[in-house]
Protein backbone atom coordinates (compact mmCIF):
# COMPACT_ATOMS: atom_id res chain seq x y z
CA UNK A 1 -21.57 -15.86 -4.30
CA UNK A 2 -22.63 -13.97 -7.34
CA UNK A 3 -25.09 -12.05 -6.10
CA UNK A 4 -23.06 -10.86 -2.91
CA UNK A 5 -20.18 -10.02 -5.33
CA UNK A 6 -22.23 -8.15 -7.46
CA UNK A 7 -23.75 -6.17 -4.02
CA UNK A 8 -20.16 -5.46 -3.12
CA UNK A 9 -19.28 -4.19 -6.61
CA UNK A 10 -21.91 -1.70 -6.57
CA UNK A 11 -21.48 -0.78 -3.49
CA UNK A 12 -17.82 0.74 -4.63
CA UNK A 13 -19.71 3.31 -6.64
CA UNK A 14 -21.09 5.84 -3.85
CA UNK A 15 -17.70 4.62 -1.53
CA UNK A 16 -15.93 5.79 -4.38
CA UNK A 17 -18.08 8.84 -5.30
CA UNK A 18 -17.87 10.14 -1.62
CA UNK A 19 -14.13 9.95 -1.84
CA UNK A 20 -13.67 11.46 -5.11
CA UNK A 21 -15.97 14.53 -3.90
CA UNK A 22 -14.51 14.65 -0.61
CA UNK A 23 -11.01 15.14 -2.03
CA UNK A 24 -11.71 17.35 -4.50
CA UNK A 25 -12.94 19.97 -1.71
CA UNK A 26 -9.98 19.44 0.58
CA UNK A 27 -8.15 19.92 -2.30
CA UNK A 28 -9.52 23.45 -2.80
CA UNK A 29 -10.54 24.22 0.71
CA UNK A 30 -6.71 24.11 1.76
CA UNK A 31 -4.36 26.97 1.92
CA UNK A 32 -2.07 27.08 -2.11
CA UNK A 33 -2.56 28.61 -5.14
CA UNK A 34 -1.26 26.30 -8.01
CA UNK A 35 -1.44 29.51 -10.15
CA UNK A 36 1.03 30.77 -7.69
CA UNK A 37 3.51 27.64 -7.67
CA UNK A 38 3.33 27.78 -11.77
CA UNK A 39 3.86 31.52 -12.19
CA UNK A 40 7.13 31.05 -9.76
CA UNK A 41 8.68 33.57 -7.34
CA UNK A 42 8.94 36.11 -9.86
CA UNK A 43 5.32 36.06 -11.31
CA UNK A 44 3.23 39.03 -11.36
CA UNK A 45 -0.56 39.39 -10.30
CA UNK A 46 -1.28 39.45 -13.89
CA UNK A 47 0.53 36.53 -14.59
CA UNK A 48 -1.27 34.73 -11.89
CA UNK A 49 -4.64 35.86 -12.65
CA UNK A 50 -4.27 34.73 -16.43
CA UNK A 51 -2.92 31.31 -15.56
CA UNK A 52 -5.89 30.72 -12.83
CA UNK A 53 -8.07 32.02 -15.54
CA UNK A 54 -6.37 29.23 -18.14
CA UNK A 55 -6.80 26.21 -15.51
CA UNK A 56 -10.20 27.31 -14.90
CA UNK A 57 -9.72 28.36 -11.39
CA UNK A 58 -11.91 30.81 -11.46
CA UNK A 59 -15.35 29.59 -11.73
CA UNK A 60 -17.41 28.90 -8.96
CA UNK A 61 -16.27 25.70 -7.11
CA UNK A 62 -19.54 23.68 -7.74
CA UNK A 63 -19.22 24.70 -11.33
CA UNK A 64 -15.43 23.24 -11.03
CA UNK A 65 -16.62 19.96 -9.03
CA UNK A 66 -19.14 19.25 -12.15
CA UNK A 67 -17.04 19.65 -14.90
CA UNK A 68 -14.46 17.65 -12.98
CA UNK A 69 -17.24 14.47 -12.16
CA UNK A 70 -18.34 14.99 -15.67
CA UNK A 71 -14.66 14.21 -16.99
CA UNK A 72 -14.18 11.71 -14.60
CA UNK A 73 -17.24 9.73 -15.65
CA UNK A 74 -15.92 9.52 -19.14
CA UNK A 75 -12.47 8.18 -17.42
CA UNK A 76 -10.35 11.84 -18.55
CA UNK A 77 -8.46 12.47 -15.39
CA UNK A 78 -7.74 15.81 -16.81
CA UNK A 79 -3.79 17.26 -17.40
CA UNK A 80 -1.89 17.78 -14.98
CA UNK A 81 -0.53 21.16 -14.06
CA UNK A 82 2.59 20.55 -13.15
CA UNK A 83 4.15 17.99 -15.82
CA UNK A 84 1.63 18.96 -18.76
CA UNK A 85 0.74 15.53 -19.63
CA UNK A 86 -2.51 13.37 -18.97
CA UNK A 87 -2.85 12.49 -15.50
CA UNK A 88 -3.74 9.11 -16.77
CA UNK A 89 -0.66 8.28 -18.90
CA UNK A 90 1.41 9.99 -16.40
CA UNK A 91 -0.30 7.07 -13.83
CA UNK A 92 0.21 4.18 -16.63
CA UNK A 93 3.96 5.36 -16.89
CA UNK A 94 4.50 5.25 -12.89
CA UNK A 95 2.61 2.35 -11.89
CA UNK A 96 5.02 -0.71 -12.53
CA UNK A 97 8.06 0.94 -10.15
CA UNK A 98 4.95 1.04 -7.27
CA UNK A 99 3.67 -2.25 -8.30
CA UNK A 100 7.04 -4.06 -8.34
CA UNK A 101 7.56 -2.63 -5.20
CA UNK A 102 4.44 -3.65 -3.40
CA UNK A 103 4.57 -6.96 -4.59
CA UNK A 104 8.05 -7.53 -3.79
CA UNK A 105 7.44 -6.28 -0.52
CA UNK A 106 4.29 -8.36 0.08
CA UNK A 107 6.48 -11.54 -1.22
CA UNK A 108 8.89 -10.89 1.35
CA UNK A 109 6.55 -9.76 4.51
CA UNK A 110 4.27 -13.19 3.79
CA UNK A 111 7.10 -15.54 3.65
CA UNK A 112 8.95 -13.96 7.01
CA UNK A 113 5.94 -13.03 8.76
CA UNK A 114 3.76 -16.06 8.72
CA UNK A 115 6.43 -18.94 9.95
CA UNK A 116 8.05 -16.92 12.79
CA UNK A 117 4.98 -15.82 13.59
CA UNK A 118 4.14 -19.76 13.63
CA UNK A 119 7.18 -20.86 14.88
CA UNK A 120 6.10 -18.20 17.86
CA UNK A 121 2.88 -19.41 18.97
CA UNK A 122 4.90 -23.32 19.03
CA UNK A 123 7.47 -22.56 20.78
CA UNK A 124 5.57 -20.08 23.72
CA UNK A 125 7.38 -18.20 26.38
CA UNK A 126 10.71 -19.49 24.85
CA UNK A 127 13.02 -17.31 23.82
CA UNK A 128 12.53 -17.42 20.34
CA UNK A 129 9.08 -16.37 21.38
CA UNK A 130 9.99 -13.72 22.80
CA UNK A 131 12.71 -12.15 20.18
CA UNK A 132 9.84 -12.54 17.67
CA UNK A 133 7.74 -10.48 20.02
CA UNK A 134 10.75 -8.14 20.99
CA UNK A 135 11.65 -7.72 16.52
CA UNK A 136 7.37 -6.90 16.21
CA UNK A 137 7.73 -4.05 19.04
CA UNK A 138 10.69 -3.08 17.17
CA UNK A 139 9.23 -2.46 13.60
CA UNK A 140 6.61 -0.78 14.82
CA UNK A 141 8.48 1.66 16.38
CA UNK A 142 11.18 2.54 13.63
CA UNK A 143 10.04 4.92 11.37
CA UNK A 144 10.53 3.58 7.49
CA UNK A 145 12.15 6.40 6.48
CA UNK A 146 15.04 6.11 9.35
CA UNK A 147 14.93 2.12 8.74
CA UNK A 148 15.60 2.93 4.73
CA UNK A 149 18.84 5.69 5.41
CA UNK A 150 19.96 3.05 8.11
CA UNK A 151 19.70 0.49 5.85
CA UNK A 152 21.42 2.39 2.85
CA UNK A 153 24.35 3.19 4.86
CA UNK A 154 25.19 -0.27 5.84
CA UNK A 155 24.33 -2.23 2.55
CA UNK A 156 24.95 0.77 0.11
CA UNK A 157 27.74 2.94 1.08
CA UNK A 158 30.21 0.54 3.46
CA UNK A 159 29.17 -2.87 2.21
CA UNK A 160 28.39 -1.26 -1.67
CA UNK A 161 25.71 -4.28 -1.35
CA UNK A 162 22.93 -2.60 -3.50
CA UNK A 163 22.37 0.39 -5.13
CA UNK A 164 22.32 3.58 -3.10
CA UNK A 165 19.10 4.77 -5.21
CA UNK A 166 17.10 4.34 -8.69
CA UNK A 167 14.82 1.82 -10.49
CA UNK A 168 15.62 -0.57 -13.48
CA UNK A 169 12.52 -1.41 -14.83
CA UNK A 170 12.07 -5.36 -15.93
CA UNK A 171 12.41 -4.77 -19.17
CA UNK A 172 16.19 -4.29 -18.93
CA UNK A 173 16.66 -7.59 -17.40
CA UNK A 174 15.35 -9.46 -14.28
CA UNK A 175 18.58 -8.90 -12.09
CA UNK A 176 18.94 -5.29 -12.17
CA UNK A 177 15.39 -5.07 -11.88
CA UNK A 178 15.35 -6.98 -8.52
CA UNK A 179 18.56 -6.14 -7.28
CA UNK A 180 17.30 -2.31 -6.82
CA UNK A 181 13.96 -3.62 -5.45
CA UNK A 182 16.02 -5.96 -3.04
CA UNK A 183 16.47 -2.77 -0.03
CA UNK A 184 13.42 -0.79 -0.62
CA UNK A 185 11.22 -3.52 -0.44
CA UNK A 186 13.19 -4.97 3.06
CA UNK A 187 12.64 -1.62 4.01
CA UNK A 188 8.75 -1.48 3.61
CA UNK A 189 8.34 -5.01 4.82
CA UNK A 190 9.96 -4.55 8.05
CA UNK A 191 6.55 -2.81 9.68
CA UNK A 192 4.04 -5.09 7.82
CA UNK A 193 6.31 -8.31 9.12
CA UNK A 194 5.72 -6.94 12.61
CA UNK A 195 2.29 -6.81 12.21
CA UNK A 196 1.60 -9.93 10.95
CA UNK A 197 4.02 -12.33 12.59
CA UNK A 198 2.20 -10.46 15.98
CA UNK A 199 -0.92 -11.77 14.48
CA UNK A 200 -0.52 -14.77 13.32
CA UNK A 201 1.30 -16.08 16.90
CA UNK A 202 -1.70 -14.56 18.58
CA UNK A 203 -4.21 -16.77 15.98
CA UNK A 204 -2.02 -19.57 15.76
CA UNK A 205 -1.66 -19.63 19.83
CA UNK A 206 -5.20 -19.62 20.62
CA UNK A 207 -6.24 -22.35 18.62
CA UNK A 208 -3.36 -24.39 19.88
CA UNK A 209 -5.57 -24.34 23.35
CA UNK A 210 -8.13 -26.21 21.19
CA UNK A 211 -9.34 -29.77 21.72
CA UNK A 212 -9.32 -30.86 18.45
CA UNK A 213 -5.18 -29.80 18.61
CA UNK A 214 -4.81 -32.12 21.23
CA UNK A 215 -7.32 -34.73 19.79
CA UNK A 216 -4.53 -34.63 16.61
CA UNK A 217 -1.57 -34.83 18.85
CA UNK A 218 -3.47 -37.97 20.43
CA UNK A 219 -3.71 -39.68 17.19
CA UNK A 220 -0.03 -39.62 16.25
CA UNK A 221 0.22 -36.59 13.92
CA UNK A 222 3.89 -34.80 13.89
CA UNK A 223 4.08 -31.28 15.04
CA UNK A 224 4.52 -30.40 11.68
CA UNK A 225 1.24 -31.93 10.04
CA UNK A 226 -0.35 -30.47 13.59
CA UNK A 227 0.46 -26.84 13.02
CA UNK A 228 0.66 -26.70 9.27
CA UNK A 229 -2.88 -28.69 8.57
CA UNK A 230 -4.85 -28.11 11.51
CA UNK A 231 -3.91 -24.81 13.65
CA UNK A 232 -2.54 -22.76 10.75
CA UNK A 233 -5.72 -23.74 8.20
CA UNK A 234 -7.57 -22.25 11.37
CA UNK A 235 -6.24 -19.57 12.11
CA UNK A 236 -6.07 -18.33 8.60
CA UNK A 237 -9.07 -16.02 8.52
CA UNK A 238 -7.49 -13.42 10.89
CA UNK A 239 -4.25 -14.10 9.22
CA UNK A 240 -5.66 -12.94 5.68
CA UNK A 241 -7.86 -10.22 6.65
CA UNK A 242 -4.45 -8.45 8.51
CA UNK A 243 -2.60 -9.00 5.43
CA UNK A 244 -5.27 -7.57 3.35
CA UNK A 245 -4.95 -4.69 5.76
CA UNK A 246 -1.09 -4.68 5.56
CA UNK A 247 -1.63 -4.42 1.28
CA UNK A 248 -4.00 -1.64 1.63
CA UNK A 249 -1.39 0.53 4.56
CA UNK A 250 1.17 0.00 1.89
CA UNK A 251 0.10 2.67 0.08
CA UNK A 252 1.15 4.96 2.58
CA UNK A 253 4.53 3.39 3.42
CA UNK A 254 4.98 3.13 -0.67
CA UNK A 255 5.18 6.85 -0.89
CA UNK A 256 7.69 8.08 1.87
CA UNK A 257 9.92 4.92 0.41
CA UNK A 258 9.67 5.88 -2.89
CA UNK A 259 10.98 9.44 -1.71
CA UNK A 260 13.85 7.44 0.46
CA UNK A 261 15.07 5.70 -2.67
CA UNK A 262 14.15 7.99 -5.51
CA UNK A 263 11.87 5.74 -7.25
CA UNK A 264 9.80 7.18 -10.07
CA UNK A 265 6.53 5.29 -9.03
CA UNK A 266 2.55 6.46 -8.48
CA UNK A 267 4.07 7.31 -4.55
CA UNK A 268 7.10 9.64 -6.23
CA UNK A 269 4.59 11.36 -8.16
CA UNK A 270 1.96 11.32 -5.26
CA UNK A 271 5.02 13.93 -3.46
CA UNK A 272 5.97 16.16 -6.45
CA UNK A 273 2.20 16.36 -7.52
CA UNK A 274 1.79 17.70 -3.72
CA UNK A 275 4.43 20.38 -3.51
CA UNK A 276 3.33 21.78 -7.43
CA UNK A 277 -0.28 22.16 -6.17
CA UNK A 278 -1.28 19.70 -8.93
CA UNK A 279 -4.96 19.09 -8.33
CA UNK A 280 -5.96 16.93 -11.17
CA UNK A 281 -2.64 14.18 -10.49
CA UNK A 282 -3.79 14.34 -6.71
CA UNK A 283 -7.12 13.70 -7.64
CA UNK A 284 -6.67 11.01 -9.68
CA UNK A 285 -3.77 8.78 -7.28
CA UNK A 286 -6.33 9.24 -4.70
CA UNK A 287 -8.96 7.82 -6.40
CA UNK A 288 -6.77 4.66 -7.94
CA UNK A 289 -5.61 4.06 -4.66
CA UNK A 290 -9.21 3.93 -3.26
CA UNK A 291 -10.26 2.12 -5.37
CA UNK A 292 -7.38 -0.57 -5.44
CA UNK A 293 -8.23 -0.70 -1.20
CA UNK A 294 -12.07 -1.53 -1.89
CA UNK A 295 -10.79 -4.10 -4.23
CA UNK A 296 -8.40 -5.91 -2.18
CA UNK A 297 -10.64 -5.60 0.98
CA UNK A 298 -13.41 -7.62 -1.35
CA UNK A 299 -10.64 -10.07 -2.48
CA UNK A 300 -10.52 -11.00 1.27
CA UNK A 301 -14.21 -10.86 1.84
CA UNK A 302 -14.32 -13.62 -0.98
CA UNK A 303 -11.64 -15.07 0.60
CA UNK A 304 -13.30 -16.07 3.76
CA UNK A 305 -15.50 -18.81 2.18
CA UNK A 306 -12.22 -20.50 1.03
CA UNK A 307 -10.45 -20.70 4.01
CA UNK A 308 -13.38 -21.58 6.16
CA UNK A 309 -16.59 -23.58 4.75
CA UNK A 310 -18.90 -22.55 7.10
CA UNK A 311 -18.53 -19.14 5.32
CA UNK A 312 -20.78 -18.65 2.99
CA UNK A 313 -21.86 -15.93 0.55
């Protein structure tokens, strides 16, 4: 076990160096001047020229991409264009809205997901089978950001439910804190529900076809000690991998519903950082969300061994 996690661990280093060199070329490669965006409508060539000369813009790009790596190896994420602060303090200060978030979200998505989609695979062809499978084709095919203003409208502005928009972080008290995290995170669990109640019938129902189910039906055991001990326990490798999936896809859905609800977190910034050009915050997100998705994919890897003994490492 040690020795594969200490494989896995170094293997992060060149995913994570290919990532961090890849971006930093799209980043230049792509139409935008931040010079430009800084200097404003109004900004002269000179005024341009002197700011790209003051970020450094002007070098050669290799000469750029080492000074950059260099930094980066000695963990300075550089400043950030746009706000004038340290990219890394300006992540430190963002990251509890987008944690909060994704946990609450993956709180909610684990304890829907995984009984319906249980509940499913018992009850096959029924109708509740096939309003599980009807709400799965459903969530994937709203969009989040049309589920969060549809969502708003009913539980914000004619029920006045939950706050229309904004964050409350904990440390003004637990109930504010969750009551704003209540909608978004219903909002970005919808999808990720879908995908792993679908799942987890689909696991759950094919090892209900196995002998050993029946073999435990034989011997007395109630459907609940059935599905809860024996098919669920077994079907739980599939079941964790999607959801380590569904963690890492979060990312994405965390930054159009930060937008939706005007949540200052790492997704928030991810947008403004974006539309000001700001290469060094880009940068930066993108490599702390890599690295966060190798992570929890090894989490799962390790994962595997637990769930099923005949894994080993």
């Amino acid at each position: 076990m040690f020795g594969f996690l200490v494989q896995r661990l170094l293997a992060t280093i060149p995913v994570l160096g290919m990532v961090a060199v890849f971006v930093f070329l799209m980043l230049r490669l792509t139409p935008g001047d931040p010079a430009a965006v800084l200097a404003g409508d109004n900004g002269t060539p000179e005024q341009v020229a002197q700011i790209r000369e003051t970020l450094g813009l002007n070098e050669p790009l290799l000469v750029q991409l080492g000074i950059w790596v260099g930094n980066l190896l000695q963990g300075d994420f550089g400043q950030s264009y746009f706000f004038k602060k340290d990219v890394a303090e300006l992540i430190l200060l963002r990251v509890e809205p987008t944690l909060a978030l994704a946990t609450t979200t993956l709180i909610i998505t684990i304890l829907v997901a995984v009984p319906i989609g249980v509940i499913a695979a018992y009850k096959h062809g029924t109708w509740i089978d096939r309003s599980v499978m009807a709400f799965s084709v459903a969530g994937f095919s709203v969009p989040v950001f049309v589920l969060g203003y549809i969502l708003i409208y009913l539980f914000a502005m004619e029920i006045d439910l939950f706050p229309v928009q904004g964050y409350k972080p904990i440390a003004e008290g637990f109930w504010p804190f969750l009551h704003r995290l209540i909608l978004p995170s219903i909002t970005l669990s919808v999808i990720y529900i879908a995908l792993i109640a679908r799942i987890t019938r689909a696991s759950v129902l094919e090892v209900l076809g196995e002998d050993y189910i029946r073999t435990a039906y034989a011997k007395g055991l109630t459907p609940n000690k059935v599905l809860l001990k024996h098919a669920l326990r077994n079907a739980a490798v599939p079941i964790v991998t999607v959801i380590g999936i569904g963690i890492a896809l979060l990312i994405g859905g965390v930054v159009v519903t930060e937008s939706v609800y005007n949540i200052p977190g790492l997704g928030r910034l991810t947008v403004d950082a974006v539309l000001g050009r700001d290469y060094p915050t880009i940068q930066a997100i993108i490599i702390v969300f890599s690295f966060v998705y190798v992570m929890i994919n090894l989490l799962v890897d390790l994962s595997y061994s637990l769930l099923d003994p005949r894994i080993r490492y």
